[in-house]
C-alpha atoms as a PDB file:
ATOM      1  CA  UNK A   1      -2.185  17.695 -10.241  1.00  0.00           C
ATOM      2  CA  UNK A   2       0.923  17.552  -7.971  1.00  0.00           C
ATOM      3  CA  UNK A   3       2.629  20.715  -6.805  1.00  0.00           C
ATOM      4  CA  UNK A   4       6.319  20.836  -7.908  1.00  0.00           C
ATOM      5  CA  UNK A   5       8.631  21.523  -5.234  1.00  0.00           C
ATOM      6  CA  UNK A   6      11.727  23.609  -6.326  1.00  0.00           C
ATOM      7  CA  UNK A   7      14.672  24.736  -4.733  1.00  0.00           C
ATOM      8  CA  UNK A   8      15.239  28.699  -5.162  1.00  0.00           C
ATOM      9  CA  UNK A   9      18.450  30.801  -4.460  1.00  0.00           C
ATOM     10  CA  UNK A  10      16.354  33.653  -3.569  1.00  0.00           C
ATOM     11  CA  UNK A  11      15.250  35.345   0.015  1.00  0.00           C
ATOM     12  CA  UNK A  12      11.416  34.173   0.594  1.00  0.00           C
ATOM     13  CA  UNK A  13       8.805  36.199   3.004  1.00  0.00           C
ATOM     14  CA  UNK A  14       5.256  35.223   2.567  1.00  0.00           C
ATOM     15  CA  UNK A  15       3.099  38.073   0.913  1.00  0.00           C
ATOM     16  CA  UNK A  16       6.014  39.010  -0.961  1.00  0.00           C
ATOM     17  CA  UNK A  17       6.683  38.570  -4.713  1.00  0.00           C
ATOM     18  CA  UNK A  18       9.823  36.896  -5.997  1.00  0.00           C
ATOM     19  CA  UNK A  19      12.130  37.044  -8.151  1.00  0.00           C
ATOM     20  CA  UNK A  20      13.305  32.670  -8.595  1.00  0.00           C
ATOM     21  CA  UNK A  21      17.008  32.327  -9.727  1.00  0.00           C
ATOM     22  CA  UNK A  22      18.265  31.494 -13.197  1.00  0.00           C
ATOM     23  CA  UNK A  23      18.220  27.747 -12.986  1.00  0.00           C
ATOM     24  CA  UNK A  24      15.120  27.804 -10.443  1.00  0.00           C
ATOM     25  CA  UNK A  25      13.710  29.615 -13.500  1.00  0.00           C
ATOM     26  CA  UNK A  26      14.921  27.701 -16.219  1.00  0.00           C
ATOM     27  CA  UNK A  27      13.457  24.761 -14.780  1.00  0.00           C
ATOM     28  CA  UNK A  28       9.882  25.780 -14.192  1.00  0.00           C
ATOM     29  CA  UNK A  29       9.338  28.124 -17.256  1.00  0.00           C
ATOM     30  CA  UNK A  30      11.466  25.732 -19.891  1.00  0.00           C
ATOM     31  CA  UNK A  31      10.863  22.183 -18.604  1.00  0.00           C
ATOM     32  CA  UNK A  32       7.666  22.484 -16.717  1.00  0.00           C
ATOM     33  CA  UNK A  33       6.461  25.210 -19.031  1.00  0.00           C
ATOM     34  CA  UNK A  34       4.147  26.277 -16.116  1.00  0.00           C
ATOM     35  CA  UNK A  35       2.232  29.353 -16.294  1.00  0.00           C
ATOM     36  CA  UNK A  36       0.809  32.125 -14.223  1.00  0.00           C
ATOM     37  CA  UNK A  37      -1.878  31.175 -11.416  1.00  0.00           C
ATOM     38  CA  UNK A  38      -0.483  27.762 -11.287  1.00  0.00           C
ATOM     39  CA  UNK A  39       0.952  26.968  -7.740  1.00  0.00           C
ATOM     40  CA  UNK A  40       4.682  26.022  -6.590  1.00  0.00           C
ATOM     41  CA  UNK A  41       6.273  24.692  -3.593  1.00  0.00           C
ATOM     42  CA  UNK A  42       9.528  26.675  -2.709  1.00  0.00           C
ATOM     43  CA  UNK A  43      12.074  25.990  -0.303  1.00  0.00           C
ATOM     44  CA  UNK A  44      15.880  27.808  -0.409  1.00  0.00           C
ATOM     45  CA  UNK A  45      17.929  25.921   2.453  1.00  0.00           C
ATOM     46  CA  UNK A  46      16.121  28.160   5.601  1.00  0.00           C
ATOM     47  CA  UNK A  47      14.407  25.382   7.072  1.00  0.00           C
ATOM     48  CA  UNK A  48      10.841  26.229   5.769  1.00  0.00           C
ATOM     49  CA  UNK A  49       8.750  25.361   2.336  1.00  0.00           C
ATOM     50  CA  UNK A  50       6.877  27.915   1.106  1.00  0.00           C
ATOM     51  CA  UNK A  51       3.737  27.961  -0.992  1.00  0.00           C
ATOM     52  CA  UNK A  52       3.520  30.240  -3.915  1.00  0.00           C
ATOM     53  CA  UNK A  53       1.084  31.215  -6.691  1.00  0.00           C
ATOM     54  CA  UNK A  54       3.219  32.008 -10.379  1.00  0.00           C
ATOM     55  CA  UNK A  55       2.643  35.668 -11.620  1.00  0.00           C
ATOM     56  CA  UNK A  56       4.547  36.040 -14.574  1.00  0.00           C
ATOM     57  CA  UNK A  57       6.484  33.083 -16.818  1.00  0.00           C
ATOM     58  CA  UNK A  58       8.840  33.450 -19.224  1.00  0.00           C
ATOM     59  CA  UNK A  59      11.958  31.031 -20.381  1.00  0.00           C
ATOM     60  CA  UNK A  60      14.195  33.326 -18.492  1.00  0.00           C
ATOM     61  CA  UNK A  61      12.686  35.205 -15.465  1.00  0.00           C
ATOM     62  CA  UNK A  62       9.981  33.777 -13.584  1.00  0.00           C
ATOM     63  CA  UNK A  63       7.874  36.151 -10.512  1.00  0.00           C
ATOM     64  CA  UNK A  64       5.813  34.537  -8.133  1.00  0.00           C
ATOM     65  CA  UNK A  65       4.109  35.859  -4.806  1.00  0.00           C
ATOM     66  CA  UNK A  66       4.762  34.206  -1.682  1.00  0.00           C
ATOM     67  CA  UNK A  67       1.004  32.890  -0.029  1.00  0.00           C
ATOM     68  CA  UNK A  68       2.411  31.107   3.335  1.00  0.00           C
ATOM     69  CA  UNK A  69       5.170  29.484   5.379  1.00  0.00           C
ATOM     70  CA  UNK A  70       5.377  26.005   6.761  1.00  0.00           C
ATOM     71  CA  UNK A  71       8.305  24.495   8.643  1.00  0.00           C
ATOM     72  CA  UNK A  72      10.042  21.885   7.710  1.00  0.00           C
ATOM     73  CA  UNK A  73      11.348  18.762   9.697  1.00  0.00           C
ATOM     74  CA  UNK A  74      13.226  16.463   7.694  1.00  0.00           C
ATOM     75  CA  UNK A  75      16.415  17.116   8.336  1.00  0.00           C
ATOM     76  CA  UNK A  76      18.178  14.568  10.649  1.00  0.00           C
ATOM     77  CA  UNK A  77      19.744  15.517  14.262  1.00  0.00           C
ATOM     78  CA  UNK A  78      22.580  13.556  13.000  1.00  0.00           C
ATOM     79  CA  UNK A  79      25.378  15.282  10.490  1.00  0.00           C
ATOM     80  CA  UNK A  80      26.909  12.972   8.146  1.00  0.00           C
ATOM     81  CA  UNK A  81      30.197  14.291   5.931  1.00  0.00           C
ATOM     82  CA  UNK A  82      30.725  11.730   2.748  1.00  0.00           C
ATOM     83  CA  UNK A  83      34.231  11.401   1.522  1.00  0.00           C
ATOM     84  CA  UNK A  84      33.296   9.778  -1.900  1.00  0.00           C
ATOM     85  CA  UNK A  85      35.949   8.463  -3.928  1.00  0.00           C
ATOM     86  CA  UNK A  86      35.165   9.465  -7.570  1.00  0.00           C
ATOM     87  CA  UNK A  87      33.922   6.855 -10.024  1.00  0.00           C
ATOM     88  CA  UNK A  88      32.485   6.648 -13.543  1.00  0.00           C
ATOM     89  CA  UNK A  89      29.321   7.200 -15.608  1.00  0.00           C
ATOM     90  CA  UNK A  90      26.355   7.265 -13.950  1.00  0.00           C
ATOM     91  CA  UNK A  91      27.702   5.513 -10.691  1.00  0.00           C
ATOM     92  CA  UNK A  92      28.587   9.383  -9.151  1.00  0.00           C
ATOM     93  CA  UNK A  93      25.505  10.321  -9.657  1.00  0.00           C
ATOM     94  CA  UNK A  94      23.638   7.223  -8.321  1.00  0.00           C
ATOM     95  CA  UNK A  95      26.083   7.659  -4.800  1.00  0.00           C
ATOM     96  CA  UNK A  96      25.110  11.618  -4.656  1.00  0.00           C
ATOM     97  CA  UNK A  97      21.438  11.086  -5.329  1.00  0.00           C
ATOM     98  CA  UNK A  98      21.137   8.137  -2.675  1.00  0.00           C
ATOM     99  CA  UNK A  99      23.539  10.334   0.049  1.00  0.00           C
ATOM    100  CA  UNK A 100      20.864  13.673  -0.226  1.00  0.00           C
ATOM    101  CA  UNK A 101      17.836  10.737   0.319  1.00  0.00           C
ATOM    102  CA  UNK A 102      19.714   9.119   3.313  1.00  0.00           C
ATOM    103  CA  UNK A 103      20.121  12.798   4.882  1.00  0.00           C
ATOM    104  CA  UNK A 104      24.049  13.392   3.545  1.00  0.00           C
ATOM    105  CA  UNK A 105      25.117  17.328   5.009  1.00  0.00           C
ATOM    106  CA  UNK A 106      28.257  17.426   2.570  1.00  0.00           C
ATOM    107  CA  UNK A 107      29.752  15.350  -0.340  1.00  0.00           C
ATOM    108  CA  UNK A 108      33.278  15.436  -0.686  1.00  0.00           C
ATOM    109  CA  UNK A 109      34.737  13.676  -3.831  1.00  0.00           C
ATOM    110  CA  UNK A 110      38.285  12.232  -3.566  1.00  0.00           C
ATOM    111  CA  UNK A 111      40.855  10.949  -5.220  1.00  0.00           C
ATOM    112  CA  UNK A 112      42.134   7.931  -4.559  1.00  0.00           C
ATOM    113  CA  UNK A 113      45.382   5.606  -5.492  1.00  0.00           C
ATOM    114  CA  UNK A 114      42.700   3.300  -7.012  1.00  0.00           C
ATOM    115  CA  UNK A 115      40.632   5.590  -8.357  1.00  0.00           C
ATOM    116  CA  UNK A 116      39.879   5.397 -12.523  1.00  0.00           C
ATOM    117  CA  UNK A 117      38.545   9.281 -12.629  1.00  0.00           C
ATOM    118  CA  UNK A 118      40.775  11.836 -12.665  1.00  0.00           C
ATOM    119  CA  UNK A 119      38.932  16.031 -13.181  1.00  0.00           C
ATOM    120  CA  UNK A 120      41.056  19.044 -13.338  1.00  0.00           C
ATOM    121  CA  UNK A 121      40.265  22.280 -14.506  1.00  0.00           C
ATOM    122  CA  UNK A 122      36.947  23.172 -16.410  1.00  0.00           C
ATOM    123  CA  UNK A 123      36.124  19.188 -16.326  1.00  0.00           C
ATOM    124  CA  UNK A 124      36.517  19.700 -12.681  1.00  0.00           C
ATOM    125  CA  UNK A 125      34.299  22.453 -12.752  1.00  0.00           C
ATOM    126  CA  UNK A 126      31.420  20.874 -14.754  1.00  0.00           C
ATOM    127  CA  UNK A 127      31.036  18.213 -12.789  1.00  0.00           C
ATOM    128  CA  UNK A 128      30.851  19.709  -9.848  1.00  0.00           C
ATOM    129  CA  UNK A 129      28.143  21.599 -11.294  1.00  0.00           C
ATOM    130  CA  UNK A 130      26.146  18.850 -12.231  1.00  0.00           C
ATOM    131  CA  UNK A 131      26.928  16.946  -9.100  1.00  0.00           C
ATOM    132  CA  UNK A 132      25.401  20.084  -7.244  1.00  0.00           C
ATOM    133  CA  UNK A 133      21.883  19.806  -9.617  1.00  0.00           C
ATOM    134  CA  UNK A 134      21.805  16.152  -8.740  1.00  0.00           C
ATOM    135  CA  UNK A 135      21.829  17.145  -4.721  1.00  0.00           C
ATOM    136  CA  UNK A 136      19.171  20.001  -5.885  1.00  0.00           C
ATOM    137  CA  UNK A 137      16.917  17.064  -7.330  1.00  0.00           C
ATOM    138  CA  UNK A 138      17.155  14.879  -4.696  1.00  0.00           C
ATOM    139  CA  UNK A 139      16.335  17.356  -2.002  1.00  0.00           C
ATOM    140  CA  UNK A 140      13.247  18.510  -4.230  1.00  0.00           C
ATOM    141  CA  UNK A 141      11.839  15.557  -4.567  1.00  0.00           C
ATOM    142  CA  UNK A 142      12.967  13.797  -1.549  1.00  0.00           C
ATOM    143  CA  UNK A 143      11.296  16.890   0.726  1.00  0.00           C
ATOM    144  CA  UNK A 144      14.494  17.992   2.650  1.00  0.00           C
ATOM    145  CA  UNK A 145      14.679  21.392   3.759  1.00  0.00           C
ATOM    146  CA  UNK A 146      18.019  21.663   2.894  1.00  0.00           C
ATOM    147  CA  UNK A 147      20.827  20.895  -0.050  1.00  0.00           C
ATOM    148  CA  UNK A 148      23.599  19.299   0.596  1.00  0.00           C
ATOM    149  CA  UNK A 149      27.069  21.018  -0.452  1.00  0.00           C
ATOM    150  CA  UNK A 150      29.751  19.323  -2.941  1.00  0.00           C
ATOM    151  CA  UNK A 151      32.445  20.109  -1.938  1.00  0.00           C
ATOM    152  CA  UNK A 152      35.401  20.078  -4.500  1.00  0.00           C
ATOM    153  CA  UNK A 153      37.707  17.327  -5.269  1.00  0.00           C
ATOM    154  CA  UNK A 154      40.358  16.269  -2.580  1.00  0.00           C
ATOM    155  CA  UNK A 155      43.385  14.204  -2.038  1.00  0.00           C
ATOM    156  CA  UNK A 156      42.864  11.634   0.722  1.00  0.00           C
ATOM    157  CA  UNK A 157      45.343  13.831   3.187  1.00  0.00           C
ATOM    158  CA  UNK A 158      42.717  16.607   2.575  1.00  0.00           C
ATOM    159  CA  UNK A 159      40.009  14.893   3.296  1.00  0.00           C
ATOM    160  CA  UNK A 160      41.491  13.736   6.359  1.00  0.00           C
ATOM    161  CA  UNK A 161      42.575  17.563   7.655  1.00  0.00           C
ATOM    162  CA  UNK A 162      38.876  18.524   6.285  1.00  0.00           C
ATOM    163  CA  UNK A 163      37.288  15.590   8.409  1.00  0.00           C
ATOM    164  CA  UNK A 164      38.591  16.340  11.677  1.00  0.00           C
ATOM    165  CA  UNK A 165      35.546  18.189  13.985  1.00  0.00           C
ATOM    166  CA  UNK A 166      33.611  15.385  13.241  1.00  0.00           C
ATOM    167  CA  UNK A 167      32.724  12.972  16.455  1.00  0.00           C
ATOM    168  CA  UNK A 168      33.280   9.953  14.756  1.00  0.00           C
ATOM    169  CA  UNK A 169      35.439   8.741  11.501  1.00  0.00           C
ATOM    170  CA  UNK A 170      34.259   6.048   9.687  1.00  0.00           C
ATOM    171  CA  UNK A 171      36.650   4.523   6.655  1.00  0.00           C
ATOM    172  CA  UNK A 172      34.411   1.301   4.937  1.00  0.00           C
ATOM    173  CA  UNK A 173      36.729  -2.098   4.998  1.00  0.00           C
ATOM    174  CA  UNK A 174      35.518  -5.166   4.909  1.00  0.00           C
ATOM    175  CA  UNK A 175      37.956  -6.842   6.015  1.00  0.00           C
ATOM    176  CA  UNK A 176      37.658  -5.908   9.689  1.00  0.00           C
ATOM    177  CA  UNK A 177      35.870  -7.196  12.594  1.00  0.00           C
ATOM    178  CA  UNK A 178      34.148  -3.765  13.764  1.00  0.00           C
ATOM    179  CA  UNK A 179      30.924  -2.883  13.439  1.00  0.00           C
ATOM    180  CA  UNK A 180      28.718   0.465  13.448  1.00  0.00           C
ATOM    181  CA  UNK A 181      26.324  -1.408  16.113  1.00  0.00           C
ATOM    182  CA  UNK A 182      29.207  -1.533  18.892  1.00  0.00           C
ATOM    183  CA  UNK A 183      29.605   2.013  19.020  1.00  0.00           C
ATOM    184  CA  UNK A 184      28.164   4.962  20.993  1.00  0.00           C
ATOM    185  CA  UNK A 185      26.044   7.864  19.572  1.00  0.00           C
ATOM    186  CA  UNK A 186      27.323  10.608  17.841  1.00  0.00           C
ATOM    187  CA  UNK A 187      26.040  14.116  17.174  1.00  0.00           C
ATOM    188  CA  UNK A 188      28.160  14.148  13.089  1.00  0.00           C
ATOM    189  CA  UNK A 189      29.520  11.341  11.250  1.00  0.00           C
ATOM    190  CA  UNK A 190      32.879  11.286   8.601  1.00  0.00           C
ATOM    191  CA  UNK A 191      31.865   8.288   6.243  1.00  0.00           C
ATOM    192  CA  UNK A 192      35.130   7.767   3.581  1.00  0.00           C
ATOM    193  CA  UNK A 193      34.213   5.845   1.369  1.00  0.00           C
ATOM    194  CA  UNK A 194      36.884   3.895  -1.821  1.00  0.00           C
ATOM    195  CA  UNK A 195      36.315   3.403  -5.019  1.00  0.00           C
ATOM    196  CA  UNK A 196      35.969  -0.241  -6.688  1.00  0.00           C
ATOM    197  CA  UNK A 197      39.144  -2.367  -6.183  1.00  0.00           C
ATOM    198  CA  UNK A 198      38.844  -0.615  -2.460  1.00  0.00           C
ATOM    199  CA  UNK A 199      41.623   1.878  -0.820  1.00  0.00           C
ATOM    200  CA  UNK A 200      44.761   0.972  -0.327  1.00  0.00           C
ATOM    201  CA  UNK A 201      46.833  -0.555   2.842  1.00  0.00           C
ATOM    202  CA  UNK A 202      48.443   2.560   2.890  1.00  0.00           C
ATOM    203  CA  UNK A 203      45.460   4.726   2.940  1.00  0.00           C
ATOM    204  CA  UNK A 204      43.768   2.830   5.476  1.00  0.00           C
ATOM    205  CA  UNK A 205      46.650   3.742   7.846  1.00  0.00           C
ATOM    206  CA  UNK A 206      46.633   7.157   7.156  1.00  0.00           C
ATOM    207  CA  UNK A 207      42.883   7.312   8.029  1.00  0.00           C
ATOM    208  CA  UNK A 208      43.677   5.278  11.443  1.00  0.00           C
ATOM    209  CA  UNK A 209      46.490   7.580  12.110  1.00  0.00           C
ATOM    210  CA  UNK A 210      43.692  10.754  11.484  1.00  0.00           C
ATOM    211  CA  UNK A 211      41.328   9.112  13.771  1.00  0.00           C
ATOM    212  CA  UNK A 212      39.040   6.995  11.572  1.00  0.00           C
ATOM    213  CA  UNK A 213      38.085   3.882  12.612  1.00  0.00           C
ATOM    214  CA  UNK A 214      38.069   1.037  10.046  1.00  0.00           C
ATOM    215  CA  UNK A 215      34.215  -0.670   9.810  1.00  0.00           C
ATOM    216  CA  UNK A 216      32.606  -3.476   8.112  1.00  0.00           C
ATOM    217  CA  UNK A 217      28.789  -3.426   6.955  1.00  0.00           C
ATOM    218  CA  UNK A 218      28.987  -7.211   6.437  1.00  0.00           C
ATOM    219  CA  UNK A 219      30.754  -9.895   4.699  1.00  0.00           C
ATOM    220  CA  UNK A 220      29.407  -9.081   1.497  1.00  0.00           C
ATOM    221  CA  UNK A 221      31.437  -6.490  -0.668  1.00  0.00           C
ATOM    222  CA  UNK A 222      29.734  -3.549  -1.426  1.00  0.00           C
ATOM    223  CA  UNK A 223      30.171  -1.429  -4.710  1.00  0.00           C
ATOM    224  CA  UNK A 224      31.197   1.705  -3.807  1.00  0.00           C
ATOM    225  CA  UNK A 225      28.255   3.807  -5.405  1.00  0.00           C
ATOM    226  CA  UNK A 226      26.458   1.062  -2.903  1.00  0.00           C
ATOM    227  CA  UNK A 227      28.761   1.229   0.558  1.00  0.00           C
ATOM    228  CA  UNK A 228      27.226   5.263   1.168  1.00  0.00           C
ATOM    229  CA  UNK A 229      24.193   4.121   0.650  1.00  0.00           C
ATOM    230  CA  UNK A 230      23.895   1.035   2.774  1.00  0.00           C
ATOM    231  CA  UNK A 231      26.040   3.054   5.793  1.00  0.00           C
ATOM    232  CA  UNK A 232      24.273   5.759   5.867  1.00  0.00           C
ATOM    233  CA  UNK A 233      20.984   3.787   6.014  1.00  0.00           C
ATOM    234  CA  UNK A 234      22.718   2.162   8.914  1.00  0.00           C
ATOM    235  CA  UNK A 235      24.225   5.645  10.421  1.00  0.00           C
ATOM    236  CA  UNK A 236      20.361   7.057  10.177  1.00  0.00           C
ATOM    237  CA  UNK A 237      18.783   4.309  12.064  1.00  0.00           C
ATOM    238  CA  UNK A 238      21.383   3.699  14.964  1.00  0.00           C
ATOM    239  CA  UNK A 239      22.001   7.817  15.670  1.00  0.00           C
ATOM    240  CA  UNK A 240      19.743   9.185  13.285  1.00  0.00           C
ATOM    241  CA  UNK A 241      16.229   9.882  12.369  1.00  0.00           C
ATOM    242  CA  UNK A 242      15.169   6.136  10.433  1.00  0.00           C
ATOM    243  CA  UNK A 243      13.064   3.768  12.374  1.00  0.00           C
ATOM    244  CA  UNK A 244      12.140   5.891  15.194  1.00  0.00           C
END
């Protein structure tokens, strides 16, 4: 039987019990209705997985002990900030998801001129929540050490001002003739990224103005749950930790 991995809020030490979070808790006594003496794989963001043994399991409040410490490599040498402009449905979640699998460090959803999706308030709020479980999913099952952090909603100009200690700044637009390929190696990555009819003329000359460079994956048109997906595959084998 396969060990689930989950990711815990909580301090872990090996030979220690603990105490897992609410939703850490929620998850393995509700949904994987796992009981005591059955085994876990923990991890909480420090860099290592741990291996623990359940001791008590209840709906609410699950206890395991702590049984040993492994380090974990998976996270890339190369830091990679997505400015994702919101979109609908499930097509949010698909770009989150794919980000955490291709190594994202933070998700930043903006809004855009073009952009169908507009949150404020407690809407805001619960999708940022759930946008935060998806990046808690991926990393479980896609072995990262680490969760990404979504960030809240910005305006473009925020983004930009937010953006700025990266090395390089990336804006997706096909219709240019530069490519990722021509340029040198960076230690961190801004990626902004439009939504489906693309970001304005205007908003690709603010980014220039901040410093982003305008870049073209190929002369195909990429959906924009897609375009992350597809650069960051790119960023990850040029600077990054894909392909060796």
């Amino acid at each position: 039987m396969r060990i689930p991995r989950i990711y815990t809020d909580s301090p872990l030490h090996t030979g220690s019990p603990c105490q897992l979070d609410d939703n850490a808790a929620n998850h393995v006594g509700r949904v994987l209705r796992m009981q005591p003496g059955q085994q876990l794989r923990l991890f909480n963001g420090d860099g290592n997985d741990y291996t623990a043994t359940i001791t008590e399991a209840g709906k609410k409040n699950v206890t395991v002990t702590i049984e040993s410490t492994e380090a974990n490599a998976t996270e890339s040498p190369l830091t990679i900030v997505l400015g994702q402009t919101l979109s609908k449905g499930d097509r949010m979640d698909y770009a989150v998801q794919k980000a955490v699998e291709m190594g994202v460090t933070t998700v930043a959803p903006l809004t855009t001129e073009r952009s169908d999706v507009k949150l404020k308030g407690d809407r805001e709020e619960k999708r940022l929540r759930h946008w935060q479980q998806v990046a808690i999913s991926a990393a479980e099952q896609c072995g990262r050490a680490k969760v990404p952090n979504i960030l809240p909603v910005m305006t473009v100009a925020e983004w930009l001002q937010y953006s700025q200690t990266c090395d390089l700044r990336l804006v997706l637009h096909h219709r240019t003739e530069h490519s990722l390929n021509t340029l040198e190696k960076p230690a961190s990555v801004a990626l902004m990224i439009g939504p489906e009819g693309g970001l304005s003329a205007d908003e690709i000359a603010l980014a220039e103005q901040n410093g982003f460079l305008p870049v073209a994956l190929g002369p195909r048109v990429l959906r924009t749950e897609t375009a992350p997906v597809a650069a960051m595959a790119l960023c990850q084998w040029l600077w990054g930790d894909i392909g060796g």
